[in-house]
Protein backbone atom coordinates (compact mmCIF):
# COMPACT_ATOMS: atom_id res chain seq x y z
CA UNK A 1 151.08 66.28 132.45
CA UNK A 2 149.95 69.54 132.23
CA UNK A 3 146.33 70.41 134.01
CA UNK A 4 144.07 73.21 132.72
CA UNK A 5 143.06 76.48 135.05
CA UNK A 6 139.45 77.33 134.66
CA UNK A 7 138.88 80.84 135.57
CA UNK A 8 135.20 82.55 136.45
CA UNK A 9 134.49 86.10 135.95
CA UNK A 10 133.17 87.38 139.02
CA UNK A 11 129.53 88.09 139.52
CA UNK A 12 129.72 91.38 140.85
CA UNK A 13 129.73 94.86 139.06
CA UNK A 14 132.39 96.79 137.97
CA UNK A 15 134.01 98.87 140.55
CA UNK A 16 136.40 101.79 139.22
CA UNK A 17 140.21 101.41 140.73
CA UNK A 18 140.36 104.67 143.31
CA UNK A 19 141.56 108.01 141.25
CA UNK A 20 145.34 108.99 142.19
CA UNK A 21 145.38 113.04 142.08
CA UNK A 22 146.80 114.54 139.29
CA UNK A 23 150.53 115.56 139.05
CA UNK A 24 150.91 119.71 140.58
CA UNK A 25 152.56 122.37 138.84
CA UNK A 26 151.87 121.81 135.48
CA UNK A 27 150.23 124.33 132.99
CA UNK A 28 146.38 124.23 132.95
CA UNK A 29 146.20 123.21 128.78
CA UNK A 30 148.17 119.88 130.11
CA UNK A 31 145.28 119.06 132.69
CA UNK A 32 142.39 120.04 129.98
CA UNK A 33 144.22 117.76 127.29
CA UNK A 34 144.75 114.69 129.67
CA UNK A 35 140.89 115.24 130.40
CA UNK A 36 140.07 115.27 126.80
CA UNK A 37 142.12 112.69 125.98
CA UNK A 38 140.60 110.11 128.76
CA UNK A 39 136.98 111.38 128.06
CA UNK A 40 137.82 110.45 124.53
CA UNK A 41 139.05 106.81 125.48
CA UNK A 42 135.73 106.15 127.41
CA UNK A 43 133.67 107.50 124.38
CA UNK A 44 135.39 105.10 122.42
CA UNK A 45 135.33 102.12 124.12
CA UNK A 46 131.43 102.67 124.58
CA UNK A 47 131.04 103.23 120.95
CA UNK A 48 133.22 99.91 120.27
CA UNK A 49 131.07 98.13 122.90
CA UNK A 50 127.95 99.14 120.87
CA UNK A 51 128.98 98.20 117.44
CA UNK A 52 130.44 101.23 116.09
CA UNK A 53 133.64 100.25 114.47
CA UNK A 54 133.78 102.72 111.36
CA UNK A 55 134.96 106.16 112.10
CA UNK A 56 132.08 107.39 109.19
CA UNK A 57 129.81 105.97 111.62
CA UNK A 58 130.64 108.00 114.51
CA UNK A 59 129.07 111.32 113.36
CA UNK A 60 128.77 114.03 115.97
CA UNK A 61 125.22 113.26 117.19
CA UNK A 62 126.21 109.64 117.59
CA UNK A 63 129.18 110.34 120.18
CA UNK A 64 127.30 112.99 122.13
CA UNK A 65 124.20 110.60 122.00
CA UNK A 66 126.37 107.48 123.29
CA UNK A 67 127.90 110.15 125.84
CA UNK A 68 124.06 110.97 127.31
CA UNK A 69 123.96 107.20 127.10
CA UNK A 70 127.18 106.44 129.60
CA UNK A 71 126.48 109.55 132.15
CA UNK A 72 128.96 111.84 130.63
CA UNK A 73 128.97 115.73 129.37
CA UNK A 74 128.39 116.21 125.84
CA UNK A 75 132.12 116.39 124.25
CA UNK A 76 132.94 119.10 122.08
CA UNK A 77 133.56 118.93 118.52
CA UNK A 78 137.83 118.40 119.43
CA UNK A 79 136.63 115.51 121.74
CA UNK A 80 134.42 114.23 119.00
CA UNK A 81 137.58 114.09 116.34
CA UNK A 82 139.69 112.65 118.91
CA UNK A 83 136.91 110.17 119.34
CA UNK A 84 136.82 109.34 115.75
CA UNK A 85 140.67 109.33 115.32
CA UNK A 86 140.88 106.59 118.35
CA UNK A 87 138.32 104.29 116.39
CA UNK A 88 140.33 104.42 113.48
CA UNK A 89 143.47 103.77 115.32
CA UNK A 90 142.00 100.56 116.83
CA UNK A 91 141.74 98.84 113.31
């Protein structure tokens, strides 16, 4: 007979896991592209979260607004493509 788990989602708010320190030694264009890159992962899974599933829909103003929004610097217009380029991925 099998018997059903129920699970509850815990009441409290979301805690970010503890930051490990980067990897030394490696050129400074690796460390500004893993930056980009994970700046561009949080800007869009906010824009997902908020209805935004169409890379047309995701103009400039719209990231950098939804940035503002989640307590993060404006991205730059490479962030913003990446942005868009991850939405369209997702599909």
């Amino acid at each position: 007979m099998a018997v059903a788990a129920l699970t509850t989602l815990p009441l409290e708010p979301f805690k970010p896991l503890r930051k490990k320190p980067l990897p030394a030694g490696r050129p400074r264009e690796w460390y500004v592209s893993h930056n980009r890159r994970l700046k561009a992962m949080r800007l869009a899974i906010a824009l997902l979260d908020s209805g935004v599933y169409h890379p047309s829909k995701a103009d400039n103003e719209t990231i950098r607004s939804t940035a503002e929004r989640i307590g993060i610097h404006p991205p730059s217009d490479i962030t913003c493509r990446m942005v868009r380029a991850l939405i369209h991925s997702s599909r």
